[in-house]
C-alpha atoms as a PDB file:
ATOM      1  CA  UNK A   1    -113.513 -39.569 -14.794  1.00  0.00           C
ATOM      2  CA  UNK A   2    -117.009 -39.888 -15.829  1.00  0.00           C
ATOM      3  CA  UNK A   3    -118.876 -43.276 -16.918  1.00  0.00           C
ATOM      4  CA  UNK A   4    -119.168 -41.416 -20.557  1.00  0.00           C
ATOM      5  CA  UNK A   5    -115.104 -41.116 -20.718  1.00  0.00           C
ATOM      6  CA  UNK A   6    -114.436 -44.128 -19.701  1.00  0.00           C
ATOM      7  CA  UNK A   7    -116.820 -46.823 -22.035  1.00  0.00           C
ATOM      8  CA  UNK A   8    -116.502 -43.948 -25.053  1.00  0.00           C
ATOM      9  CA  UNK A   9    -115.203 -46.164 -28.447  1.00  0.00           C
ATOM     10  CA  UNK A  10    -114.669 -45.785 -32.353  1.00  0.00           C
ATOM     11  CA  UNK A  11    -117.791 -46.561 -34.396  1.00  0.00           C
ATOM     12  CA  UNK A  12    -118.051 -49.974 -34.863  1.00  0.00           C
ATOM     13  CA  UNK A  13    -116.849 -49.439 -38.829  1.00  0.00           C
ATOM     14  CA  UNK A  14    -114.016 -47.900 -37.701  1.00  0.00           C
ATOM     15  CA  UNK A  15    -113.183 -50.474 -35.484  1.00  0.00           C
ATOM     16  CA  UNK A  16    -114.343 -53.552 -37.973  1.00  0.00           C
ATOM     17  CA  UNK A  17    -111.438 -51.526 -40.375  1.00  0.00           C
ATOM     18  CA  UNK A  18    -108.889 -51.372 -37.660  1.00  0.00           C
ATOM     19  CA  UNK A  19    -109.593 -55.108 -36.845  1.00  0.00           C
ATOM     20  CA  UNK A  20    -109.181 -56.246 -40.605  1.00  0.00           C
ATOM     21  CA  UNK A  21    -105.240 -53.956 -40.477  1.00  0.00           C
ATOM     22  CA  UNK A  22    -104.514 -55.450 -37.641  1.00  0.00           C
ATOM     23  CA  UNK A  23    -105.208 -58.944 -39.226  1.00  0.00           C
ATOM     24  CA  UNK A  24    -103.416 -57.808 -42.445  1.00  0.00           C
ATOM     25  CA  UNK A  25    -100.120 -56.909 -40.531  1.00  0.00           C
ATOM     26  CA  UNK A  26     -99.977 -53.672 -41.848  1.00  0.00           C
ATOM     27  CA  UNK A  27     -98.160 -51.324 -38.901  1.00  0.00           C
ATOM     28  CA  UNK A  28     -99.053 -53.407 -36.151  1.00  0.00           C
ATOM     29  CA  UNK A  29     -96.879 -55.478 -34.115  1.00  0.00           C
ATOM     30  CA  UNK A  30     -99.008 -55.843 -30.976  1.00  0.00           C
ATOM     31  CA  UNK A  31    -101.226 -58.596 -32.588  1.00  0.00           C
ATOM     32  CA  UNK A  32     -98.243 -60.688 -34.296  1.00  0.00           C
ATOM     33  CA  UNK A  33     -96.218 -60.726 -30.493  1.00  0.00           C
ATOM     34  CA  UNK A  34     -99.511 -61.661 -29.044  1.00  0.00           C
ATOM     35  CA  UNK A  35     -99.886 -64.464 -31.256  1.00  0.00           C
ATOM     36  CA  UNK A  36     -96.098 -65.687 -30.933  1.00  0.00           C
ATOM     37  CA  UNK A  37     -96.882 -65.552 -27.538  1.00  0.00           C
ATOM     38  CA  UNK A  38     -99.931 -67.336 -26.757  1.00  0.00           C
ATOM     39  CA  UNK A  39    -100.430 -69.804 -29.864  1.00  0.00           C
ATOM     40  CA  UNK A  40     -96.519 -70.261 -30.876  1.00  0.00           C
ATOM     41  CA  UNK A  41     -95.548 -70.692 -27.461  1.00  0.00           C
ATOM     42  CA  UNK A  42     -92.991 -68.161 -27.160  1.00  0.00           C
ATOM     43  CA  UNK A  43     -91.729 -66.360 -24.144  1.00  0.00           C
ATOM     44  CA  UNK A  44     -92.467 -62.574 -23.372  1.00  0.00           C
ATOM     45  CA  UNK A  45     -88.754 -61.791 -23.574  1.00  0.00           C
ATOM     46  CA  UNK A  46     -88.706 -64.020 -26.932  1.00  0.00           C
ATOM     47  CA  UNK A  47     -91.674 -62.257 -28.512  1.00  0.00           C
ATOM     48  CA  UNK A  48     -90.342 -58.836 -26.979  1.00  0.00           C
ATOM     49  CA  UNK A  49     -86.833 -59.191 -28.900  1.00  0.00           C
ATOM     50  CA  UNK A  50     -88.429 -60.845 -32.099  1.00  0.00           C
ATOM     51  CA  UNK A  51     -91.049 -58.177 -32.805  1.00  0.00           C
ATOM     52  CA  UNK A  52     -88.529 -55.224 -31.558  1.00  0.00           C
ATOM     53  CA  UNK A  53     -90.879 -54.038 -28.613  1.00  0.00           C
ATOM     54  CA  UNK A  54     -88.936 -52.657 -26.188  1.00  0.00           C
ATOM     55  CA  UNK A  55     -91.100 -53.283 -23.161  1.00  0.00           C
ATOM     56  CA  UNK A  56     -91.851 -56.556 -21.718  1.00  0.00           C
ATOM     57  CA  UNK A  57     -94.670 -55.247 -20.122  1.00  0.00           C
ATOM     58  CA  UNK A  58     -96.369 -53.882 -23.286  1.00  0.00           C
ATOM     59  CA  UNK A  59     -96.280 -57.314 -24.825  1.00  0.00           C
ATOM     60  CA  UNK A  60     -97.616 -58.922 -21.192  1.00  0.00           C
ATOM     61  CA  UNK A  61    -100.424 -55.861 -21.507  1.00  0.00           C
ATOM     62  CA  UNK A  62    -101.237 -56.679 -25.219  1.00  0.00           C
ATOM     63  CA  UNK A  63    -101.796 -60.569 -24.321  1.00  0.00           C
ATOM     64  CA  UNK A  64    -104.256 -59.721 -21.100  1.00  0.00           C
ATOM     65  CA  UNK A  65    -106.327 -57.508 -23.759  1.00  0.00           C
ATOM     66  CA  UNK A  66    -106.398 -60.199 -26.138  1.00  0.00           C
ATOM     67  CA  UNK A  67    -107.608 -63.101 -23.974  1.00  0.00           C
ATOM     68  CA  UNK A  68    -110.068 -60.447 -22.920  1.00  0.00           C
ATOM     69  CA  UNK A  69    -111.628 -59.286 -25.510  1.00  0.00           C
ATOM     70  CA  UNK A  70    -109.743 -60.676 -28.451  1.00  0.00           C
ATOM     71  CA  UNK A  71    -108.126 -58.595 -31.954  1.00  0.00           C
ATOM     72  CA  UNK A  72    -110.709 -56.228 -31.100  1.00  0.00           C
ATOM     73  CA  UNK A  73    -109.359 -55.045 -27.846  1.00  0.00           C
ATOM     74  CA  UNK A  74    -106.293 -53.860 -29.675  1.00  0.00           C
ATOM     75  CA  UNK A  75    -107.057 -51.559 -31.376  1.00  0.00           C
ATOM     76  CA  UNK A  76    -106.601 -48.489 -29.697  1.00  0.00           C
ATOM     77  CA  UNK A  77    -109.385 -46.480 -27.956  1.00  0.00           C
ATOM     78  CA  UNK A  78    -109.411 -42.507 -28.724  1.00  0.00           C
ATOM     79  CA  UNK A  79    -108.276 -40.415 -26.578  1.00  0.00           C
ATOM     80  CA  UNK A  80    -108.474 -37.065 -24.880  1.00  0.00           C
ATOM     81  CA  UNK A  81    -111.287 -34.467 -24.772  1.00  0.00           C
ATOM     82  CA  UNK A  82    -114.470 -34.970 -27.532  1.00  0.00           C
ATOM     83  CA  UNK A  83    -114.382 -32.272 -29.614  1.00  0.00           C
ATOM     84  CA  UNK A  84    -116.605 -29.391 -29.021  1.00  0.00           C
ATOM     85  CA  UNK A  85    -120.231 -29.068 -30.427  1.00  0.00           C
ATOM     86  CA  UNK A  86    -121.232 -25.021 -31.665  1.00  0.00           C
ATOM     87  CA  UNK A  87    -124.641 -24.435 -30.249  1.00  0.00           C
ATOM     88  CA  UNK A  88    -126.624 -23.128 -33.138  1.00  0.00           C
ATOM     89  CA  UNK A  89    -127.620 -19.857 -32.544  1.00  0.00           C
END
């Protein structure tokens, strides 16, 4: 995997917007079970069966990316191959 695959992000709008969703609640339960976790004091099981995730390790996964990089860091990164660009001819 190249260096340009790996560090490629949304535009920083995009990600500002996905940032203000997440802190809205709306269709995200990733930042809600992070915050149970880490400022409510809840287990991962008791955060897992609360929010209805049905992986402990997602919720586990979700809380390392927060302490790393905070709300930002979950929103998800796009994925697969960049679209291609038509020479001009």
């Amino acid at each position: 995997m190249s260096e340009a695959t790996r560090t490629r992000t949304h535009a920083p709008e995009v990600r500002q917007r996905a940032v203000e969703v997440l802190q809205e609640g709306v269709g995200h339960r990733a930042l809600a079970a992070v915050k149970d976790r880490l400022e409510n004091g809840l287990t991962v099981r008791e955060a897992m069966i609360k929010h209805k995730i049905p992986s402990e390790s997602s919720v586990k996964a979700w809380c390392r990316q927060y302490r790393d990089g905070g709300e930002a860091a979950l929103v998800d990164k796009p994925r697969g191959r960049k679209p291609r660009v038509k020479r001009a001819e």
